[in-house]
PDB file of N, CA and C in Angstrom:
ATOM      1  N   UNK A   1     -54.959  71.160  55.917  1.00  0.00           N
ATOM      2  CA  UNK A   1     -54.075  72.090  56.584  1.00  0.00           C
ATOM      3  C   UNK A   1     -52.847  72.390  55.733  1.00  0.00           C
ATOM      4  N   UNK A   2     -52.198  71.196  54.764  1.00  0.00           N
ATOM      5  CA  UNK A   2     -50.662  71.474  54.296  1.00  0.00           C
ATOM      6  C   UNK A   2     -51.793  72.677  52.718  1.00  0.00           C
ATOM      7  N   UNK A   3     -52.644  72.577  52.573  1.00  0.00           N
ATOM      8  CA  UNK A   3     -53.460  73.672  51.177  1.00  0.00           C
ATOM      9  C   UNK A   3     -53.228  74.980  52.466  1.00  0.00           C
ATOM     10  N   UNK A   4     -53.473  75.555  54.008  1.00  0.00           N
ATOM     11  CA  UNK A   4     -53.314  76.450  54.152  1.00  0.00           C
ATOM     12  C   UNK A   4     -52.045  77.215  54.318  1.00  0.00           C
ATOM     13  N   UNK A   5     -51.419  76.247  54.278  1.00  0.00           N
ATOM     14  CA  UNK A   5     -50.008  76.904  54.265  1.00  0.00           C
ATOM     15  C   UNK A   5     -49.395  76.814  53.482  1.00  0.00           C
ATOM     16  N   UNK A   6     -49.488  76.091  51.826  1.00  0.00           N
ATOM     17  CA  UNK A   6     -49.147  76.608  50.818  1.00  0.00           C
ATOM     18  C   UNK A   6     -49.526  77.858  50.496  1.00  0.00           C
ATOM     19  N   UNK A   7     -51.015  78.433  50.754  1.00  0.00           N
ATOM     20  CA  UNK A   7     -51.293  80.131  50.778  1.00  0.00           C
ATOM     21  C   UNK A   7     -50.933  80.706  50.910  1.00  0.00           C
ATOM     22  N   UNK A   8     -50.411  80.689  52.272  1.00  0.00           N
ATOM     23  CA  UNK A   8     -49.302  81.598  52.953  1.00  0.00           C
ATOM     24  C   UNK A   8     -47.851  81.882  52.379  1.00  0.00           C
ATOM     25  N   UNK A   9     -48.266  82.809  51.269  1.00  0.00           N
ATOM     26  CA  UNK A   9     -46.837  83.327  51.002  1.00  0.00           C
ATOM     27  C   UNK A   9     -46.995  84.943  51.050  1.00  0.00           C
ATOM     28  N   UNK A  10     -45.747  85.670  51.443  1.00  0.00           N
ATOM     29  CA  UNK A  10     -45.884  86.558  51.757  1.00  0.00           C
ATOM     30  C   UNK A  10     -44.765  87.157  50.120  1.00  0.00           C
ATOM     31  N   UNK A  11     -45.000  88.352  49.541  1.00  0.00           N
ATOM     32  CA  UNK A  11     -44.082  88.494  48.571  1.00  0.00           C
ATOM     33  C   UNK A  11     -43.496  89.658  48.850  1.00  0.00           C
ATOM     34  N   UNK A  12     -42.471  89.500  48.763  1.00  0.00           N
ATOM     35  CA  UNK A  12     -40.974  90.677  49.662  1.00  0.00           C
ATOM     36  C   UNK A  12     -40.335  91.445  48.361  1.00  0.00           C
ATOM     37  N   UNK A  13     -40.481  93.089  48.426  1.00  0.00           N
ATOM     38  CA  UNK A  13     -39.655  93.446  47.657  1.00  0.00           C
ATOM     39  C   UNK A  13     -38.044  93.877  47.895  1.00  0.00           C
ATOM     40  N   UNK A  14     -37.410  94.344  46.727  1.00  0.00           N
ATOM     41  CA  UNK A  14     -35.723  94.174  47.461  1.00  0.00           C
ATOM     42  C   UNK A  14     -35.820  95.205  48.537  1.00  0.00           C
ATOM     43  N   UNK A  15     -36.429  96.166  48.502  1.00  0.00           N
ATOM     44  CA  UNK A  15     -36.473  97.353  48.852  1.00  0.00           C
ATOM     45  C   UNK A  15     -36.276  97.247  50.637  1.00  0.00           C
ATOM     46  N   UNK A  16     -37.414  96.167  50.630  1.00  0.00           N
ATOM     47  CA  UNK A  16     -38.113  95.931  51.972  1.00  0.00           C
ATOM     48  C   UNK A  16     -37.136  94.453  52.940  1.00  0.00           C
ATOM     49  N   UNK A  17     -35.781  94.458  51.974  1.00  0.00           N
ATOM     50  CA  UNK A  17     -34.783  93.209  53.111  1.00  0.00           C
ATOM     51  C   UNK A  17     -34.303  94.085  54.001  1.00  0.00           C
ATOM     52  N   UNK A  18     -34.462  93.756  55.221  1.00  0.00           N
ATOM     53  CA  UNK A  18     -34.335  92.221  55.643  1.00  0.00           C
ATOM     54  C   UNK A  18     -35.625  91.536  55.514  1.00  0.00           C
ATOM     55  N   UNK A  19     -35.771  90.972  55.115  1.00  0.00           N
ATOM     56  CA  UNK A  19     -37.335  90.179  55.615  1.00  0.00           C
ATOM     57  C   UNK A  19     -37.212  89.772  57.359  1.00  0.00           C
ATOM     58  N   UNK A  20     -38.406  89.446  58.149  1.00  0.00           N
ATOM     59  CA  UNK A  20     -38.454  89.034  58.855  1.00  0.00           C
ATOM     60  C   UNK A  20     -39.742  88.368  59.305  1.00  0.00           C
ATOM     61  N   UNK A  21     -39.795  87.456  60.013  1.00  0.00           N
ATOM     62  CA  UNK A  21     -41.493  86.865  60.543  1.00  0.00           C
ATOM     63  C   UNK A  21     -41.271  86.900  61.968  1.00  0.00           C
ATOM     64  N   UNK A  22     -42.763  87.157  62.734  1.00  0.00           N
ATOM     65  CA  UNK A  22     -43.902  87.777  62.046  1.00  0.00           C
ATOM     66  C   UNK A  22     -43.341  89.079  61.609  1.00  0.00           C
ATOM     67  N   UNK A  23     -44.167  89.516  60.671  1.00  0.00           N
ATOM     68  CA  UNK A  23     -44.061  90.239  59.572  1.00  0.00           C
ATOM     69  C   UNK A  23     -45.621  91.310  59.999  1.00  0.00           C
ATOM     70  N   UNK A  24     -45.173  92.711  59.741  1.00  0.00           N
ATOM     71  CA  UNK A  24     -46.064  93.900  60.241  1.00  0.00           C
ATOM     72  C   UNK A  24     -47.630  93.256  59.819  1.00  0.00           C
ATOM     73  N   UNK A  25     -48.095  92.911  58.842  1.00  0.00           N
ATOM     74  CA  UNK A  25     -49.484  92.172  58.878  1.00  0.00           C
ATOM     75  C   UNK A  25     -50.052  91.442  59.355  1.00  0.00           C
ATOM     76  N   UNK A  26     -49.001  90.747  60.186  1.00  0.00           N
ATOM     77  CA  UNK A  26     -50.025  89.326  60.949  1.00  0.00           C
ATOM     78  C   UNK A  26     -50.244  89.753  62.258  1.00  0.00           C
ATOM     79  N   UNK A  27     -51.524  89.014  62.752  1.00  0.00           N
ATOM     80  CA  UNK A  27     -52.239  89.476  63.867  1.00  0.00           C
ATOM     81  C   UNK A  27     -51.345  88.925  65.021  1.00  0.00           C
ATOM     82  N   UNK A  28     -51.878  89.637  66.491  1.00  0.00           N
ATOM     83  CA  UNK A  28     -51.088  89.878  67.168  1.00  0.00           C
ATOM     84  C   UNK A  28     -50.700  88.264  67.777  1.00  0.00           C
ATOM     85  N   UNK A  29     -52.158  87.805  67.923  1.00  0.00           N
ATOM     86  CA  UNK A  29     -52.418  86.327  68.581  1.00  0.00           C
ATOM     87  C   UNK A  29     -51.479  85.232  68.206  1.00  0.00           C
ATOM     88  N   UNK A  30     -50.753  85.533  66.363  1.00  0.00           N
ATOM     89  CA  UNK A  30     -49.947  84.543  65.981  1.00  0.00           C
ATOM     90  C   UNK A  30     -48.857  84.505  66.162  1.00  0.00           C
ATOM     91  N   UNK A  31     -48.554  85.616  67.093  1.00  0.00           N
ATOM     92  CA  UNK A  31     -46.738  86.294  67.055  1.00  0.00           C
ATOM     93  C   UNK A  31     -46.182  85.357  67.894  1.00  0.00           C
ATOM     94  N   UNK A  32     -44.880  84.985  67.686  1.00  0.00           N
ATOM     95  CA  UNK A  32     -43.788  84.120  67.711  1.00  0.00           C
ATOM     96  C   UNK A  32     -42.620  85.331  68.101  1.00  0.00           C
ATOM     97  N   UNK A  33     -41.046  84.719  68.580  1.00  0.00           N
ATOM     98  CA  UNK A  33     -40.007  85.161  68.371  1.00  0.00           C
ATOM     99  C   UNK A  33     -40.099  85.867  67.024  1.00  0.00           C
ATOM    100  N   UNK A  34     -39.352  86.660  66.533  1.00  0.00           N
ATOM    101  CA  UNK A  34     -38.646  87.622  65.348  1.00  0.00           C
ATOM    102  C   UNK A  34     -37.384  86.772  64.409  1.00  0.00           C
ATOM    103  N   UNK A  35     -37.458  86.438  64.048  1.00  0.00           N
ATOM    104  CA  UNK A  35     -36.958  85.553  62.680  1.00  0.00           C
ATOM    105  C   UNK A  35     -36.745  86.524  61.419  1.00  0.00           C
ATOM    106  N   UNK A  36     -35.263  86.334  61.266  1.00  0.00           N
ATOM    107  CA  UNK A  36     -34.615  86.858  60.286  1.00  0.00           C
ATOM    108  C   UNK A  36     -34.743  85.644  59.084  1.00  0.00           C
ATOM    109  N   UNK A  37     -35.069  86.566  57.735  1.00  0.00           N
ATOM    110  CA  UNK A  37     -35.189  85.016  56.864  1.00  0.00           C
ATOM    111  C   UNK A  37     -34.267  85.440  55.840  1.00  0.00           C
ATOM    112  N   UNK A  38     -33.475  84.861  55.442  1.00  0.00           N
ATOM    113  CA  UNK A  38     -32.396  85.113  54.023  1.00  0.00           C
ATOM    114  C   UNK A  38     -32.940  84.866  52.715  1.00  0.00           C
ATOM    115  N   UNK A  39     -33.573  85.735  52.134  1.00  0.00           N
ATOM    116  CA  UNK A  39     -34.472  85.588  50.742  1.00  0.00           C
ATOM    117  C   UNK A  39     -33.119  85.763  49.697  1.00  0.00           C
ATOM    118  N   UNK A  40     -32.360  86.733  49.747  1.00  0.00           N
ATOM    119  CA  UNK A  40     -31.201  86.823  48.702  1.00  0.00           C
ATOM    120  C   UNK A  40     -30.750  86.013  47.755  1.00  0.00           C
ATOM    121  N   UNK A  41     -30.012  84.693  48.186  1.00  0.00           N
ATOM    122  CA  UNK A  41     -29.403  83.689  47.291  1.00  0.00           C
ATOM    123  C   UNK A  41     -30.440  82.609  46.759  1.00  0.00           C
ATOM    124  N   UNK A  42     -31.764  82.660  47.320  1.00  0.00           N
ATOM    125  CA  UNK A  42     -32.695  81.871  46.729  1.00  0.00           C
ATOM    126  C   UNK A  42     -33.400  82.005  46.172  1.00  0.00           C
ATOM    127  N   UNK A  43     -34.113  83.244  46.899  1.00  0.00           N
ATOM    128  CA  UNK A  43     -35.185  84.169  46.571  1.00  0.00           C
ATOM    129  C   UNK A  43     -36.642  83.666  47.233  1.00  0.00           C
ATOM    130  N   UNK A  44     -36.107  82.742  48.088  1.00  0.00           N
ATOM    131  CA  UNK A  44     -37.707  82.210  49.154  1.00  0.00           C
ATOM    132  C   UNK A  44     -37.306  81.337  50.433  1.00  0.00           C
ATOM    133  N   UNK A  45     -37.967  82.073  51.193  1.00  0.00           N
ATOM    134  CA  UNK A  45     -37.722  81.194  52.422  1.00  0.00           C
ATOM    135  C   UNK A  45     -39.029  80.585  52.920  1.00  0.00           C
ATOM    136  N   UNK A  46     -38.523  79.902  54.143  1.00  0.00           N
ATOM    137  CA  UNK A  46     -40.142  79.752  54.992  1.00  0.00           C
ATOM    138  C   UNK A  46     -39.914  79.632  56.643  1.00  0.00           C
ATOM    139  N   UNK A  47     -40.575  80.119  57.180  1.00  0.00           N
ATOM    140  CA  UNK A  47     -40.199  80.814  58.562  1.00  0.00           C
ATOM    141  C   UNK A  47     -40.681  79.524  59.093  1.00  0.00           C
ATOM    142  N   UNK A  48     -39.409  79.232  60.382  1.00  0.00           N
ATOM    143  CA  UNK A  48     -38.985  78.195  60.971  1.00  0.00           C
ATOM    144  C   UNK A  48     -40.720  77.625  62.347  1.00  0.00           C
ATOM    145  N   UNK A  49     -41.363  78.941  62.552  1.00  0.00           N
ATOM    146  CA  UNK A  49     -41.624  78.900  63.417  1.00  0.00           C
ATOM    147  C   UNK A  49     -43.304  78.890  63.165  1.00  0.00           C
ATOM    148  N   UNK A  50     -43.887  79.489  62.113  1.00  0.00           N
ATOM    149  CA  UNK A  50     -44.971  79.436  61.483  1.00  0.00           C
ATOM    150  C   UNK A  50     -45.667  78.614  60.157  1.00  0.00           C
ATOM    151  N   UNK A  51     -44.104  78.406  59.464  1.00  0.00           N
ATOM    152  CA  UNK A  51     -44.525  77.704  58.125  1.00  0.00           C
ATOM    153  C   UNK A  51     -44.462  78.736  56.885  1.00  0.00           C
ATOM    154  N   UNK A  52     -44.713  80.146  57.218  1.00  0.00           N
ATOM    155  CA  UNK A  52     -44.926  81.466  56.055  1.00  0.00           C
ATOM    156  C   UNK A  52     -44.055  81.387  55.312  1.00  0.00           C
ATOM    157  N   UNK A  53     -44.372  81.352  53.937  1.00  0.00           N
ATOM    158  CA  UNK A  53     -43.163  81.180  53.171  1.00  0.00           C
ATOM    159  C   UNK A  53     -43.221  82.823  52.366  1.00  0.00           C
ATOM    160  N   UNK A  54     -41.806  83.248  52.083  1.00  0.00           N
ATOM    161  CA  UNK A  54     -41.678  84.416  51.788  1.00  0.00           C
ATOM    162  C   UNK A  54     -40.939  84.172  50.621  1.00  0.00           C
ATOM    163  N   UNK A  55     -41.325  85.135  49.508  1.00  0.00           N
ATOM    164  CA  UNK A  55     -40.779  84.897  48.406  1.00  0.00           C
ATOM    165  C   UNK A  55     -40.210  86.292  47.672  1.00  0.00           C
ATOM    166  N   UNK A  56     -38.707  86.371  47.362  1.00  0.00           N
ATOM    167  CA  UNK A  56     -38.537  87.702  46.574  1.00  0.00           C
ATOM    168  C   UNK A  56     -39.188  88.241  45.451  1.00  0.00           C
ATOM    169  N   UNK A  57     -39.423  89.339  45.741  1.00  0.00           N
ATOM    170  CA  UNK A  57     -39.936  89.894  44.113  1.00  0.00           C
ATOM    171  C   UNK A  57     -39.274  90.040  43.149  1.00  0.00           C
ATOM    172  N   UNK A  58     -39.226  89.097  42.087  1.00  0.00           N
ATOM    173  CA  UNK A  58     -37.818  89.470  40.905  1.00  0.00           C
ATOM    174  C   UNK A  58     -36.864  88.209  41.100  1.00  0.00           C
ATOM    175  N   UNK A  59     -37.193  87.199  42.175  1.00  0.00           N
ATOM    176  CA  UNK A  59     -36.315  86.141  42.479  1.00  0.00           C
ATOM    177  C   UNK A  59     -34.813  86.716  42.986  1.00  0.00           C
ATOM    178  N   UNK A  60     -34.192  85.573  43.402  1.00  0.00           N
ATOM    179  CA  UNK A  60     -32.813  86.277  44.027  1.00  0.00           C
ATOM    180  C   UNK A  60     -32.009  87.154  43.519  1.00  0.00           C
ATOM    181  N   UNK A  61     -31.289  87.640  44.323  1.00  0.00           N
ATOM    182  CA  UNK A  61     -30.438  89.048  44.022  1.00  0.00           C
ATOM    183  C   UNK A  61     -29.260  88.711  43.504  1.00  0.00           C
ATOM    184  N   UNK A  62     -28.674  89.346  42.386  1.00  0.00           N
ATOM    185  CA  UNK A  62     -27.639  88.688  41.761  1.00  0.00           C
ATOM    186  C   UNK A  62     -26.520  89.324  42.802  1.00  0.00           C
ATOM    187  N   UNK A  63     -25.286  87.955  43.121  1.00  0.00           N
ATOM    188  CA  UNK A  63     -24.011  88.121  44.252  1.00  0.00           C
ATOM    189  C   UNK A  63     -24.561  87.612  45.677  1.00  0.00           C
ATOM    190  N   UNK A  64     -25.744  86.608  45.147  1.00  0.00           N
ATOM    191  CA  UNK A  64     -26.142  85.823  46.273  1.00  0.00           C
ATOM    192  C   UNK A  64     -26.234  86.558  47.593  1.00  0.00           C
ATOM    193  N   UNK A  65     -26.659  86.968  48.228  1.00  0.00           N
ATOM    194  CA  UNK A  65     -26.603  87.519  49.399  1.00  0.00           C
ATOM    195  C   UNK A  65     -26.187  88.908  50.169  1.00  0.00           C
ATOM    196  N   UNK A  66     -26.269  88.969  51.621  1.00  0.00           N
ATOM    197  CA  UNK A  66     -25.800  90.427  52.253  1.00  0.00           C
ATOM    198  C   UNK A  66     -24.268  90.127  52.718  1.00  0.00           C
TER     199      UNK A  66
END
């Protein structure tokens, strides 16, 4: 189970922040609350409520954050 959720990464471009989970691709059955995730100063998160880890494209944004 911890190999299926290393899979689970979702890759976020800058374009497309805020990130959030669930996220427009996942099916309906897995949906959770709406979770804001802060990719900016790290450049990867992982959603509190599923495990999905989201990762910036290009790594974090230089000036750390919104």
């Amino acid at each position: 189970m911890a190999e299926a959720a290393q899979a689970a990464v979702v890759d976020v471009a800058p374009q497309d922040l805020p990130a959030f989970c669930p996220n427009p691709r996942m099916p309906l059955w897995s949906s959770h609350p709406r979770v804001f995730l802060d990719l900016a100063a790290t450049g990867e998160a992982m959603c509190p409520y599923c495990g999905t880890r989201y990762r910036l494209s290009g790594g974090p944004l230089a000036g750390g954050g919104h």
